[in-house]
PDB file of N, CA and C in Angstrom:
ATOM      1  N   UNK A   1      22.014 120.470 123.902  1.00  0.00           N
ATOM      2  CA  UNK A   1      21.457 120.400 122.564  1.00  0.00           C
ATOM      3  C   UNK A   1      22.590 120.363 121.537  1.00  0.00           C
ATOM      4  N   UNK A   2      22.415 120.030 120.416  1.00  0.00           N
ATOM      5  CA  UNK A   2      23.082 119.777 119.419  1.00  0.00           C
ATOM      6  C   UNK A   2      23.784 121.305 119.130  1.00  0.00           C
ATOM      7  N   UNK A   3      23.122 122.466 119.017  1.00  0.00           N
ATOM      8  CA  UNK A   3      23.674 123.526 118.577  1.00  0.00           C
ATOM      9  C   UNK A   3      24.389 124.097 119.917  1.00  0.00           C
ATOM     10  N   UNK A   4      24.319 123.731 121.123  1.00  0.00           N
ATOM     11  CA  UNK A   4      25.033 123.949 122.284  1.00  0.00           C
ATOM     12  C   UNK A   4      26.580 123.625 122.137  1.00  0.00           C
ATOM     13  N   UNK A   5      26.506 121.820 121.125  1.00  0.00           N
ATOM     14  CA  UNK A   5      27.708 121.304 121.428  1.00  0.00           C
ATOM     15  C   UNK A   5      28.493 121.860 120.019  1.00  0.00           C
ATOM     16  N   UNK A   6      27.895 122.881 119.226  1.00  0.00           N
ATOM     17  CA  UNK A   6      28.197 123.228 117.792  1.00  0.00           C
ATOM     18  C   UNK A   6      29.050 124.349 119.000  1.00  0.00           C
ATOM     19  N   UNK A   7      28.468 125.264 119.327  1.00  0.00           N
ATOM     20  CA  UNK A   7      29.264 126.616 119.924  1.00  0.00           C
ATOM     21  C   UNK A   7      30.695 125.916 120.514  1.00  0.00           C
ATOM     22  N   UNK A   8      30.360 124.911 121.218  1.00  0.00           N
ATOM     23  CA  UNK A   8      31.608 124.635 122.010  1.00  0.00           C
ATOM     24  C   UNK A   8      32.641 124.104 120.784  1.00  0.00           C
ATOM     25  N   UNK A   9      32.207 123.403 119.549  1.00  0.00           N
ATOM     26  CA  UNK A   9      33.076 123.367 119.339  1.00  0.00           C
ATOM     27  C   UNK A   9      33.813 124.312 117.862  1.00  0.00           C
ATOM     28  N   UNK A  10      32.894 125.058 117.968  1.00  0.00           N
ATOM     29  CA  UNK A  10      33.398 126.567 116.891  1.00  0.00           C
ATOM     30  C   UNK A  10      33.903 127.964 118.155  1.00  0.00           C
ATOM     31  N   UNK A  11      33.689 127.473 119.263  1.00  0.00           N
ATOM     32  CA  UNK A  11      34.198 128.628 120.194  1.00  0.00           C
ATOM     33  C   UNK A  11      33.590 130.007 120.507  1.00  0.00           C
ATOM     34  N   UNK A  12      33.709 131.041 120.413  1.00  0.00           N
ATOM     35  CA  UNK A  12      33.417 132.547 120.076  1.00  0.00           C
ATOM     36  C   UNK A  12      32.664 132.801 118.538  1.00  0.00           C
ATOM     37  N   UNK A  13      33.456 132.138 117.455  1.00  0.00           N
ATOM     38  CA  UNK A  13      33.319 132.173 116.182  1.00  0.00           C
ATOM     39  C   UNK A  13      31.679 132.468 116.009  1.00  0.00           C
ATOM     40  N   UNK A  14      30.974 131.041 116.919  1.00  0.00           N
ATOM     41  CA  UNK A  14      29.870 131.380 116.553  1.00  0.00           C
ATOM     42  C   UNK A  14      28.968 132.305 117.096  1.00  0.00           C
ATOM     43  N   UNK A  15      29.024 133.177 117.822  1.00  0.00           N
ATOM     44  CA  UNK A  15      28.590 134.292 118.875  1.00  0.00           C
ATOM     45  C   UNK A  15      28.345 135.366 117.430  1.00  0.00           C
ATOM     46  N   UNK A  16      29.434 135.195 116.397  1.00  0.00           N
ATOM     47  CA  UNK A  16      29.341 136.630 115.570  1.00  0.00           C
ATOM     48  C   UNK A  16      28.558 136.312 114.867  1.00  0.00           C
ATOM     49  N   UNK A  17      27.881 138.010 114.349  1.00  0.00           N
ATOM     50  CA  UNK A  17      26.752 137.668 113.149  1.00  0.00           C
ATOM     51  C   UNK A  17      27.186 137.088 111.935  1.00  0.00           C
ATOM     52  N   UNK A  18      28.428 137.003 111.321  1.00  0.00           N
ATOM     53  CA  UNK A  18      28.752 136.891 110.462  1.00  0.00           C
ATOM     54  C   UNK A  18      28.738 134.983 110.155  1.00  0.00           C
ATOM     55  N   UNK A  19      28.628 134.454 111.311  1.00  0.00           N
ATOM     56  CA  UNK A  19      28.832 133.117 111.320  1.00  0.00           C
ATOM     57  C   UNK A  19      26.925 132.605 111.639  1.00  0.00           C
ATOM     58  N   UNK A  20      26.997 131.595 110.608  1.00  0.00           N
ATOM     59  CA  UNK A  20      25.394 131.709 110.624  1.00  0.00           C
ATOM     60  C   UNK A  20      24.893 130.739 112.065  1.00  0.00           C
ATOM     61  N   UNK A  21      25.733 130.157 112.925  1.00  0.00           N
ATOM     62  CA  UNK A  21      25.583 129.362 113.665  1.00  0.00           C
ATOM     63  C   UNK A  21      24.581 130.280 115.000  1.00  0.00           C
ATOM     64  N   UNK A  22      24.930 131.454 115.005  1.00  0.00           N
ATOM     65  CA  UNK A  22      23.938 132.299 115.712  1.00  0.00           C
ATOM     66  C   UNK A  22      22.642 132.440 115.668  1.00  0.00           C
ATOM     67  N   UNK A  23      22.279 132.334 114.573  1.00  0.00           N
ATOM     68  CA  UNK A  23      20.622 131.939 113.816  1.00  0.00           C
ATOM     69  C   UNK A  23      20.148 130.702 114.362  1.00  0.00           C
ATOM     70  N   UNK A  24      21.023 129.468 114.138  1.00  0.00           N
ATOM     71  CA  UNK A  24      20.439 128.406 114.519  1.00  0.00           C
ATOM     72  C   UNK A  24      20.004 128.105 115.868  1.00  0.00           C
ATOM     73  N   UNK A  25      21.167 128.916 116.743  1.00  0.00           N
ATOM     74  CA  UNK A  25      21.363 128.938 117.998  1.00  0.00           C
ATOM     75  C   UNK A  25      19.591 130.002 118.414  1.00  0.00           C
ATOM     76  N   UNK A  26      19.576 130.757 117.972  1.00  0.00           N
ATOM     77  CA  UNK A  26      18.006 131.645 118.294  1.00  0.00           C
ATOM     78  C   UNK A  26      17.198 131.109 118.050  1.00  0.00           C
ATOM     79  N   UNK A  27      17.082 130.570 116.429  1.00  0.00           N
ATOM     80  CA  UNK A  27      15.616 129.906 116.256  1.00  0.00           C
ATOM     81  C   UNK A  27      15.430 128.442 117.153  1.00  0.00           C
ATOM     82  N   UNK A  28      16.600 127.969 117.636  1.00  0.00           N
ATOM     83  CA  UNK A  28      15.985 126.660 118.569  1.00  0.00           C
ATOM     84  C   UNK A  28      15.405 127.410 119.872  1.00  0.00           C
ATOM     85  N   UNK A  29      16.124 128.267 120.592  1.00  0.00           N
ATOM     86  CA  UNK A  29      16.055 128.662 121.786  1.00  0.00           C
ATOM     87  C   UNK A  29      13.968 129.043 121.343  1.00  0.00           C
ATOM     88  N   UNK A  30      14.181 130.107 120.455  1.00  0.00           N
ATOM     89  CA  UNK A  30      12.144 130.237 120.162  1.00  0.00           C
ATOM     90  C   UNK A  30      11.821 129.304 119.825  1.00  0.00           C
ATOM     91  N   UNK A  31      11.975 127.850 118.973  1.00  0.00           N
ATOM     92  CA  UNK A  31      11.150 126.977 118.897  1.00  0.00           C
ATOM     93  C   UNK A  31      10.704 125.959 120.139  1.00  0.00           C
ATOM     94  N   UNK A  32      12.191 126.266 121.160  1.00  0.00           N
ATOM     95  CA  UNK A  32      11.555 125.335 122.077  1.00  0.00           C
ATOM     96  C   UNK A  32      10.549 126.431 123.248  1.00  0.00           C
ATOM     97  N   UNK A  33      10.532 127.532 123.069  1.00  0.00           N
ATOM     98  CA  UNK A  33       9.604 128.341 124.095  1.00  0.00           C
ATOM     99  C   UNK A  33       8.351 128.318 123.258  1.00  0.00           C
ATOM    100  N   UNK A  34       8.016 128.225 121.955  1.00  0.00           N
ATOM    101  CA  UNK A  34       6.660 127.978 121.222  1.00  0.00           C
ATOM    102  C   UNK A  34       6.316 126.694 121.015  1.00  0.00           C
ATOM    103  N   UNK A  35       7.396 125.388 120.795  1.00  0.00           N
ATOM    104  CA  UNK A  35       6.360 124.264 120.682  1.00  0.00           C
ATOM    105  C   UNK A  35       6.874 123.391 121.543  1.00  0.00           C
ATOM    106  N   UNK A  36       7.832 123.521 122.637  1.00  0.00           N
ATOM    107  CA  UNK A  36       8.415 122.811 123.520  1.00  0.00           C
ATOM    108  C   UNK A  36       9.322 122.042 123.242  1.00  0.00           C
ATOM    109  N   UNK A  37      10.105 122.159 124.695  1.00  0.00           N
ATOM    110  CA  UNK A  37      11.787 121.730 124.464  1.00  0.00           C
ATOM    111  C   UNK A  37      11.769 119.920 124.516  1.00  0.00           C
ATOM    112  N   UNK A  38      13.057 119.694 124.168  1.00  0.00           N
ATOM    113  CA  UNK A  38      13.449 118.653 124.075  1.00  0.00           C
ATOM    114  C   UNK A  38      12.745 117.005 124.993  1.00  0.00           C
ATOM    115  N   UNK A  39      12.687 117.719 126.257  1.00  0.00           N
ATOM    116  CA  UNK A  39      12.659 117.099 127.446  1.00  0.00           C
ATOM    117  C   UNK A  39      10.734 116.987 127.054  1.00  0.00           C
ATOM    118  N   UNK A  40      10.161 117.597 126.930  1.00  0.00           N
ATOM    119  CA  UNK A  40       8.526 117.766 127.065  1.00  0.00           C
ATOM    120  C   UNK A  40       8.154 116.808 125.980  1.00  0.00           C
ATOM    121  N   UNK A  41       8.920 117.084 124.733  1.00  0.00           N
ATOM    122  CA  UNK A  41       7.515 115.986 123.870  1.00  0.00           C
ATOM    123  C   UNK A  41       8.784 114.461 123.956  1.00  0.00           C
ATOM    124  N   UNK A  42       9.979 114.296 124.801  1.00  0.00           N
ATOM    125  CA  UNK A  42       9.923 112.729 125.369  1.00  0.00           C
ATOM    126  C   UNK A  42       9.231 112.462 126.277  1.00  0.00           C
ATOM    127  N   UNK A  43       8.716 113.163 127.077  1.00  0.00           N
ATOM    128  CA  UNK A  43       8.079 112.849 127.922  1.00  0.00           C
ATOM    129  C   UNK A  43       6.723 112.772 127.592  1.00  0.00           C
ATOM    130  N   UNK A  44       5.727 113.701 126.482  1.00  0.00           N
ATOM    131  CA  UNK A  44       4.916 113.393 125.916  1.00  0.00           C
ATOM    132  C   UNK A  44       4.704 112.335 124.859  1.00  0.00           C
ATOM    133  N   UNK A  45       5.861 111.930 124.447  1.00  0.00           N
ATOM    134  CA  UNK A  45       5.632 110.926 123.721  1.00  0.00           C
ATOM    135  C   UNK A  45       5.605 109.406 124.367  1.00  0.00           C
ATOM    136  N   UNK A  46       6.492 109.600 125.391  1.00  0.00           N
ATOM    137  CA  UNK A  46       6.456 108.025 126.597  1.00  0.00           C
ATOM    138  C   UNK A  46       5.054 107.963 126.873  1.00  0.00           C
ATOM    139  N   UNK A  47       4.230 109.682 127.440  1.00  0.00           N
ATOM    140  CA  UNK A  47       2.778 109.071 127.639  1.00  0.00           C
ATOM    141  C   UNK A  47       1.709 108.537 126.597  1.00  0.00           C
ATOM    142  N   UNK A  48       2.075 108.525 125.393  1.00  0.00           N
ATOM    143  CA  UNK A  48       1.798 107.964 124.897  1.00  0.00           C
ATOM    144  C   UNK A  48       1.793 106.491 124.224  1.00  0.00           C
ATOM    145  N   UNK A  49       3.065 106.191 124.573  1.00  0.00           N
ATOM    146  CA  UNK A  49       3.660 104.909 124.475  1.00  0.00           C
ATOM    147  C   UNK A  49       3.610 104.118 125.954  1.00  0.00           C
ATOM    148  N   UNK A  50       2.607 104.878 126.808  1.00  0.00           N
ATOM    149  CA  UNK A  50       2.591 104.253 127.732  1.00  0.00           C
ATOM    150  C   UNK A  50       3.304 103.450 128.625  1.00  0.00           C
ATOM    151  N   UNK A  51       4.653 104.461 128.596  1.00  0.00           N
ATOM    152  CA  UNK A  51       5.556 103.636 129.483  1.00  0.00           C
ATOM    153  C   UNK A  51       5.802 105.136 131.065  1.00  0.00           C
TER     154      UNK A  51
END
């Protein structure tokens, strides 16, 4: 994910509270366990596009 490749490239930095990249990093991890990850609505959306 995008905020995966943010950590790698802020390092540790973003692990601390002080760096807001930690927030972003949580609220994706809960948005994809409440409205589904990345992989589910391409794949819901192909069934719809019928491929």
């Amino acid at each position: 994910s995008l905020v995966a490749l943010a950590h790698q490239a802020v390092g540790g930095t973003g692990f601390m509270e002080e760096h807001d990249l930690q927030l972003y990093f949580r609220r994706t991890k809960a948005a994809g366990v409440y409205f589904g990850d990345a992989d589910f609505h391409r794949e819901a959306l192909a069934d719809v596009m019928g491929l």
